[in-house]
C-alpha atoms as a PDB file:
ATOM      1  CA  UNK A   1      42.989  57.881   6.473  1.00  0.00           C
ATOM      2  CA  UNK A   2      41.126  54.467   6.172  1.00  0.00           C
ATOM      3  CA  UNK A   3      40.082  52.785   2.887  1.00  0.00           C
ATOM      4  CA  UNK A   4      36.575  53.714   3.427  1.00  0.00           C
ATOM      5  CA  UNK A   5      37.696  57.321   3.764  1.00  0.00           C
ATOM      6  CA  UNK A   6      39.731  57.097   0.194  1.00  0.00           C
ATOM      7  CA  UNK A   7      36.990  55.047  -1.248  1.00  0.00           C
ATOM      8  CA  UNK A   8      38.862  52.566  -2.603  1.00  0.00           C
ATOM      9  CA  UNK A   9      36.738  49.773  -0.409  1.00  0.00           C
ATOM     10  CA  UNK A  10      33.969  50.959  -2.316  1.00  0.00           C
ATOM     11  CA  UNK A  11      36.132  50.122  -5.722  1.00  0.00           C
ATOM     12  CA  UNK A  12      37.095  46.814  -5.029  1.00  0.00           C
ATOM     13  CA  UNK A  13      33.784  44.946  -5.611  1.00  0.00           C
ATOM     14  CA  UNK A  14      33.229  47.059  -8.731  1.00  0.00           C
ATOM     15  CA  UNK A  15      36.132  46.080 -10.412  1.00  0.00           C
ATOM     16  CA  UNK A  16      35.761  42.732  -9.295  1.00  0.00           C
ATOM     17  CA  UNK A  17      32.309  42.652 -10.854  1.00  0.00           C
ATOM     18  CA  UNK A  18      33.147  44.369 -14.046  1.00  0.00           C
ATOM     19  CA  UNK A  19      36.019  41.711 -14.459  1.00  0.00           C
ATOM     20  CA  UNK A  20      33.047  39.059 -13.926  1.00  0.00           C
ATOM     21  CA  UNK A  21      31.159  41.028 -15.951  1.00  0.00           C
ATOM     22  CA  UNK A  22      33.949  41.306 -18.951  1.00  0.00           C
ATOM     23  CA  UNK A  23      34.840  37.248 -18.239  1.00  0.00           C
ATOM     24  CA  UNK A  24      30.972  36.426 -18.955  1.00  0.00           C
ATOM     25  CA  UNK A  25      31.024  38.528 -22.327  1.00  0.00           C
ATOM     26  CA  UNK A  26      34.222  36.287 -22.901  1.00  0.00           C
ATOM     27  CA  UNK A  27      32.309  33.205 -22.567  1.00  0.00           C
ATOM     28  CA  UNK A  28      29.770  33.748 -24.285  1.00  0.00           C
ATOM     29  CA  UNK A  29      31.266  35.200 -27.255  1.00  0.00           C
ATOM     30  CA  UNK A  30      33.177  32.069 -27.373  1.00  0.00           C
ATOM     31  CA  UNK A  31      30.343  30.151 -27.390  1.00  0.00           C
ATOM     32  CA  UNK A  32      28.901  32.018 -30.147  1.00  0.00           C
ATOM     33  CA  UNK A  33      31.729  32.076 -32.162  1.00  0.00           C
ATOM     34  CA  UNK A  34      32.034  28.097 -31.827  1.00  0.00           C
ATOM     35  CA  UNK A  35      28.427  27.686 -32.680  1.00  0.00           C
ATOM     36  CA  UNK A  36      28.317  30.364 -35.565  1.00  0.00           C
ATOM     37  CA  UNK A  37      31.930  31.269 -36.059  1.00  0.00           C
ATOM     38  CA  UNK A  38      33.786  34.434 -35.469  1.00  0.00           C
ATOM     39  CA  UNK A  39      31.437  36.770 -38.335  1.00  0.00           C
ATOM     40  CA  UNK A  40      28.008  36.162 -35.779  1.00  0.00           C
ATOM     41  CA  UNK A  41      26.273  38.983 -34.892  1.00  0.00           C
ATOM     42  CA  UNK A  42      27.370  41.338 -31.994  1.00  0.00           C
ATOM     43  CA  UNK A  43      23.715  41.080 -31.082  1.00  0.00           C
ATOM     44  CA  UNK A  44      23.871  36.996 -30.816  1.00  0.00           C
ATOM     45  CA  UNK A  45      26.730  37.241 -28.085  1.00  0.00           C
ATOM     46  CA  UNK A  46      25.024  40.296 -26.696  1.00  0.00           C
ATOM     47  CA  UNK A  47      21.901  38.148 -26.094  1.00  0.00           C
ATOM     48  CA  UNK A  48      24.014  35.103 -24.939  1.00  0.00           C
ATOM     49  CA  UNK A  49      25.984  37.086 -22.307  1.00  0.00           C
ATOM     50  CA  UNK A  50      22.372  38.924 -21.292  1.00  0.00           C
ATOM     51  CA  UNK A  51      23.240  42.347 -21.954  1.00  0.00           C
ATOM     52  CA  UNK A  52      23.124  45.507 -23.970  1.00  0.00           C
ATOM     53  CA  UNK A  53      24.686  45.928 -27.172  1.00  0.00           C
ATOM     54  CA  UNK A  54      26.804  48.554 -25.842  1.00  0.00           C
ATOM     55  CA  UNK A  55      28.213  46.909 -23.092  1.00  0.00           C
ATOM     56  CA  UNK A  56      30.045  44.586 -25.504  1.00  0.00           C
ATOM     57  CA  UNK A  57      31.201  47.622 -27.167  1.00  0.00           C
ATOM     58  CA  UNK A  58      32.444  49.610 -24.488  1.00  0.00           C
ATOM     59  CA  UNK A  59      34.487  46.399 -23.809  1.00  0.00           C
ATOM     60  CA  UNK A  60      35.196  45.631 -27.281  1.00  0.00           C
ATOM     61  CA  UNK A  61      35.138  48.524 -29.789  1.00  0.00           C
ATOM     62  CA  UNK A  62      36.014  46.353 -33.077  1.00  0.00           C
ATOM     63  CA  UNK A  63      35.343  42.585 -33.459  1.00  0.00           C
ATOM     64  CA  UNK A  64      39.105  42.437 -34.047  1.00  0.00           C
ATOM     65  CA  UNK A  65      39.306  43.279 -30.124  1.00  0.00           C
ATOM     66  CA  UNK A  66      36.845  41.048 -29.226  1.00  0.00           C
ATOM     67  CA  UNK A  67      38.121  37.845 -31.144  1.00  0.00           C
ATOM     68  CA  UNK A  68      41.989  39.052 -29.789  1.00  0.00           C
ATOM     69  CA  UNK A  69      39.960  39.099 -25.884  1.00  0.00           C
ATOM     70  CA  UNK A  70      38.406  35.673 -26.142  1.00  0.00           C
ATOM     71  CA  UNK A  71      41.532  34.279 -27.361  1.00  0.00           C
ATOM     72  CA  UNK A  72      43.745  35.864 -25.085  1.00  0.00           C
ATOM     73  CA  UNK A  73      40.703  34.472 -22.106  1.00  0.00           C
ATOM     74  CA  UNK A  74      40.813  30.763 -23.748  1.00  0.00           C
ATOM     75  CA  UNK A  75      44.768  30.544 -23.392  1.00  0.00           C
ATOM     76  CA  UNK A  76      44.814  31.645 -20.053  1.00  0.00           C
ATOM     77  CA  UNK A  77      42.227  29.422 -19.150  1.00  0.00           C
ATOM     78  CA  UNK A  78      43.980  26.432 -20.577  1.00  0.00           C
ATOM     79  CA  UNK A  79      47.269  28.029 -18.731  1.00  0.00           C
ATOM     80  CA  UNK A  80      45.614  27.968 -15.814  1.00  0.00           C
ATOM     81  CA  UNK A  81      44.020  24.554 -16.244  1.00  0.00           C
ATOM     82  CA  UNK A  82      47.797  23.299 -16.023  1.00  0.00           C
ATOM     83  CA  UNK A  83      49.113  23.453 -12.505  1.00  0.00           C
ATOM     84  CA  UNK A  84      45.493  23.022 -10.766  1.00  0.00           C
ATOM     85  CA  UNK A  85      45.600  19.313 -13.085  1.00  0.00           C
ATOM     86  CA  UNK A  86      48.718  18.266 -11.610  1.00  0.00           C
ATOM     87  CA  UNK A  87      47.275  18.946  -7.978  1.00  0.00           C
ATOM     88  CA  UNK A  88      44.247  17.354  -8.313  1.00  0.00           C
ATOM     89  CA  UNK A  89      44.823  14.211 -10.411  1.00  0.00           C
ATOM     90  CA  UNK A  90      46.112  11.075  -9.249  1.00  0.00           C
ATOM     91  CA  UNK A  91      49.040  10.560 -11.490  1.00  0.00           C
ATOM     92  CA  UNK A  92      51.383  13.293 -13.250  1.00  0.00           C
ATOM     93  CA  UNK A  93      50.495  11.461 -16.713  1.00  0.00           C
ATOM     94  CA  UNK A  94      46.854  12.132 -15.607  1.00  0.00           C
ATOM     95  CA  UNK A  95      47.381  15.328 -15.615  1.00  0.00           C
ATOM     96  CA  UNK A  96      49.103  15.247 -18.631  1.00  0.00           C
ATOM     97  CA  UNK A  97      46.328  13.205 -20.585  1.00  0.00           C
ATOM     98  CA  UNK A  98      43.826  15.892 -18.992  1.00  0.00           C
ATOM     99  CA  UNK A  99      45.681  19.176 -19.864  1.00  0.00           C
ATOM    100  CA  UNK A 100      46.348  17.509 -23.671  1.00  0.00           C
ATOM    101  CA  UNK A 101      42.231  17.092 -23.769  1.00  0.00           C
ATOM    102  CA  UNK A 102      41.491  20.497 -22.903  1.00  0.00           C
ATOM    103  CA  UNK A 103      44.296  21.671 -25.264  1.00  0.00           C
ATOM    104  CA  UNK A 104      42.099  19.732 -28.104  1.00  0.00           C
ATOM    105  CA  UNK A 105      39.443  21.402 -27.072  1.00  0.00           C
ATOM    106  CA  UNK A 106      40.498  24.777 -27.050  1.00  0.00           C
ATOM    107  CA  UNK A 107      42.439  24.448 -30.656  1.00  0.00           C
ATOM    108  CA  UNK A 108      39.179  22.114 -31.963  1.00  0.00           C
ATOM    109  CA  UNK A 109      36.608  25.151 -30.799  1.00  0.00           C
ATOM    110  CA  UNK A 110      38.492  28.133 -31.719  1.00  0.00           C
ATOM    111  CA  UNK A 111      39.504  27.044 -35.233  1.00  0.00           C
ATOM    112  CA  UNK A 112      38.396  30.082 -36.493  1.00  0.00           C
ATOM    113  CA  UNK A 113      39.426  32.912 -34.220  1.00  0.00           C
ATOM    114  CA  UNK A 114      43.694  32.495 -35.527  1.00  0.00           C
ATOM    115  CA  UNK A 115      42.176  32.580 -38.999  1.00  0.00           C
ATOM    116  CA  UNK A 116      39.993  35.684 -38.586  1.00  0.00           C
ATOM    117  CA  UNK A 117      43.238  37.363 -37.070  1.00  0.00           C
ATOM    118  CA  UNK A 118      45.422  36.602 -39.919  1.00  0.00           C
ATOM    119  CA  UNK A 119      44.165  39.203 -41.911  1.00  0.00           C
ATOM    120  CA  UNK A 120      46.139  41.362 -39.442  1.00  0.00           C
ATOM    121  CA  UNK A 121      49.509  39.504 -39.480  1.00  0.00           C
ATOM    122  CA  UNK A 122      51.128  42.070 -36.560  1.00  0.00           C
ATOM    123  CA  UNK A 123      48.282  40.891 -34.685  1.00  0.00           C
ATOM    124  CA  UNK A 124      48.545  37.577 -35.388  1.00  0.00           C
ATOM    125  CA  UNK A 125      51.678  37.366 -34.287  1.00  0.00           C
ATOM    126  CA  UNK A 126      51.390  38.953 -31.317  1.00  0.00           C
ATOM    127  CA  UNK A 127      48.509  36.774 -30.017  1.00  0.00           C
ATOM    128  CA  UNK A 128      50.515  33.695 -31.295  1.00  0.00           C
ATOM    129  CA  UNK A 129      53.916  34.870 -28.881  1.00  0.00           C
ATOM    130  CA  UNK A 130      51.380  34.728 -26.156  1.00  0.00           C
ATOM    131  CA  UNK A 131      50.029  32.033 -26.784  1.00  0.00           C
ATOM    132  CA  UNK A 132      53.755  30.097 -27.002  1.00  0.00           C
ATOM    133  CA  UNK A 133      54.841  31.993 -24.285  1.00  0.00           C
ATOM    134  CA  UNK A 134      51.373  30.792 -21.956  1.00  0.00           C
ATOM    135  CA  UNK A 135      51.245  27.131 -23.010  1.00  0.00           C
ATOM    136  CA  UNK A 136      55.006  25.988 -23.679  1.00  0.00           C
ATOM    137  CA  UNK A 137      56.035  26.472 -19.851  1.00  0.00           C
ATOM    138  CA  UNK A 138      52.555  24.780 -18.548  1.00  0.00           C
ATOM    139  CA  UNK A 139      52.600  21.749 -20.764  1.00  0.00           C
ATOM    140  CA  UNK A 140      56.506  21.479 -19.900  1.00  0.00           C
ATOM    141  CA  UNK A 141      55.783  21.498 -16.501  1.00  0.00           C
ATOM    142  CA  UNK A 142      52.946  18.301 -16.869  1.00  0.00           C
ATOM    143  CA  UNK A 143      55.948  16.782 -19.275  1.00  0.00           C
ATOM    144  CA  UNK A 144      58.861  17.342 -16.692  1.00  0.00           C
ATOM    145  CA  UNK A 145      56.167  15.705 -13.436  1.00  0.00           C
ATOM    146  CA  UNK A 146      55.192  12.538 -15.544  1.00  0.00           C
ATOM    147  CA  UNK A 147      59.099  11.981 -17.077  1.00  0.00           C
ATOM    148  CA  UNK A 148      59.848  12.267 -13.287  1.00  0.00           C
ATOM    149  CA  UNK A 149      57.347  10.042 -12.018  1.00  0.00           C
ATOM    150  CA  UNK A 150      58.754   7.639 -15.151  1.00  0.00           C
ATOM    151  CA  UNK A 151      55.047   7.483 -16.504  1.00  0.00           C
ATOM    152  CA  UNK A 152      55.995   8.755 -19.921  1.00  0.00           C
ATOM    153  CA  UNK A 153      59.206   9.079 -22.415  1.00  0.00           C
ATOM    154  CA  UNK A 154      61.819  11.824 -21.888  1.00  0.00           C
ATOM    155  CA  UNK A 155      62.556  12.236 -25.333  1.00  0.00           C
ATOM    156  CA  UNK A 156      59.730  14.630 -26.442  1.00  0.00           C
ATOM    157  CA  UNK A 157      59.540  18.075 -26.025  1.00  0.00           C
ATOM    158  CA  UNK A 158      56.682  20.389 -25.023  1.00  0.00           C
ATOM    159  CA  UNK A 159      56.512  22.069 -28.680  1.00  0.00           C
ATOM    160  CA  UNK A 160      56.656  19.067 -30.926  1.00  0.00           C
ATOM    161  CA  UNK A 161      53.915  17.362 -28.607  1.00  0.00           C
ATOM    162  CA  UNK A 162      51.754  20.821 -28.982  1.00  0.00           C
ATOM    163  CA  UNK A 163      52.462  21.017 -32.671  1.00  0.00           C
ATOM    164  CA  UNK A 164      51.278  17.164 -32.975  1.00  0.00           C
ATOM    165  CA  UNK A 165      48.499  17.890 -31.133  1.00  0.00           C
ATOM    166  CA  UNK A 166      47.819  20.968 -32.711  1.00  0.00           C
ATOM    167  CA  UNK A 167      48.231  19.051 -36.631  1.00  0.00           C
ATOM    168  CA  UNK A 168      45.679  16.254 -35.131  1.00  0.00           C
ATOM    169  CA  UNK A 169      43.068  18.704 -35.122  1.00  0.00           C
ATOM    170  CA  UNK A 170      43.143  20.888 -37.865  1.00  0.00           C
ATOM    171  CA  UNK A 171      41.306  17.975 -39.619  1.00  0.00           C
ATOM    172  CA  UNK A 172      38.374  18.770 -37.759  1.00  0.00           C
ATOM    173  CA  UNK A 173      37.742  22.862 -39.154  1.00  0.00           C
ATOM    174  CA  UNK A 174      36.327  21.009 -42.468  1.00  0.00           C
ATOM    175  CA  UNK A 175      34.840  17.650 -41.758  1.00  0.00           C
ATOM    176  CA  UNK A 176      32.520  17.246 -38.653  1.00  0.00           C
ATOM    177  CA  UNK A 177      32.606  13.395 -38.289  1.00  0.00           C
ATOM    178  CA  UNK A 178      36.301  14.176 -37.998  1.00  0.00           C
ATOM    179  CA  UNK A 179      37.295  13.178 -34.183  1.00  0.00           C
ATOM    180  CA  UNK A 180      40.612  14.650 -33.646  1.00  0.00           C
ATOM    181  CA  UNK A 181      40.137  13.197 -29.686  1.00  0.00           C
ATOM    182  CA  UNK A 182      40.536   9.614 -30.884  1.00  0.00           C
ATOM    183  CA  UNK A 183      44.217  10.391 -32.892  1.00  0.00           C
ATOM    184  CA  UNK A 184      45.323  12.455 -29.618  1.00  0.00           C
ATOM    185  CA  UNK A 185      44.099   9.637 -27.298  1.00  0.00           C
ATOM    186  CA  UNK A 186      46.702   7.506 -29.890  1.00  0.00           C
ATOM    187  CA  UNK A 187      49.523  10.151 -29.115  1.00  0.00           C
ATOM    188  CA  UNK A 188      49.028  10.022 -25.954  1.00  0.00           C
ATOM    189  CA  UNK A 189      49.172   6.377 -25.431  1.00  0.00           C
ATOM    190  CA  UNK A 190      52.549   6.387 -27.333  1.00  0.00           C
ATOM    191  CA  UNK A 191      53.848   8.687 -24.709  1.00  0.00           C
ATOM    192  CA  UNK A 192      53.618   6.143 -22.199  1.00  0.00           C
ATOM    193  CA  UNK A 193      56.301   3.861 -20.686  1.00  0.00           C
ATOM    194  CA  UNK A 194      55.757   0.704 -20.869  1.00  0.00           C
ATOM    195  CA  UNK A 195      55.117  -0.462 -17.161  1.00  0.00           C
END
């Protein structure tokens, strides 16, 4: 029996389309939700992701799964983000600097997805352990490549610079002329060995 005959050839480019399909909702709830914060209208990130209201719900049944989704797609993202850095830049502290940015960004633009979830502390929780268990190995990795390369100080480690990172920008949830970029861009610089 071929694929054809089992019809799972004829499956494969519907699930990869309803994975685009869910990744778009993704996006554009996240865009939503950083332009109108997590309580926006289903309909607003319906009409960003250009489709029905109950496509989002068939994905999503409670906002609760939603916010927990585009979370979930953010950290991966930024997981991702990691290893393709250190291939494509021309320095591991590049990398590094890069990854750290898009870290900022992520924690700057989601401010109010963790506190939406907290409400739900097993939830909370949860998400945060992934989110630890994503983004600790990837920013050790950039760490381990620019202590190797002697670009940056051994002494740190990929927690405390997260944490750091992560304290920079809560600053930036209540005052928009707050530039959390500018502190990190400090942070980073005092990573560096002096050459």
């Amino acid at each position: 029996m071929n694929d054809s005959d089992d019809g799972t050839e004829r499956a494969t480019p519907r699930r990869k389309d309803a994975r685009r399909n869910k990744e778009t909702l993704l996006d554009a709830a996240a865009a939503v939700f950083v332009a109108k914060g997590v309580e926006a209208p289903v309909r607003d990130i319906a009409a960003e992701a250009g489709v029905g209201l109950g496509t989002i719900y068939r994905h999503f049944p409670t906002r609760a799964d939603l916010i927990i989704a585009v979370f979930r797609h953010q950290v991966d993202a930024c997981a991702e983000a990691g290893p393709a850095l250190l291939e494509s830049s021309e320095t591991a502290h590049a990398a590094l600097e890069q990854w750290i940015y898009l870290f900022v960004d992520f924690l700057v633009t989601k401010h109010g997805l963790a506190g939406a979830l907290q409400s739900d502390n097993s939830g909370f929780e949860t998400l945060h352990a992934y989110f630890i268990d994503r983004l600790v190995p990837v920013c050790t990795r950039l760490l381990d490549a620019a202590a190797r390369a002697d670009e940056i100080h051994t002494d740190i480690e990929a927690i405390e610079l997260m944490r750091g990172v992560g304290n920079l920008c809560i600053g930036a949830d209540n005052d928009p002329d707050y530039d959390p970029r500018r502190l990190v861009r400090l942070l980073i610089a005092g990573l560096r060995v002096p050459q």
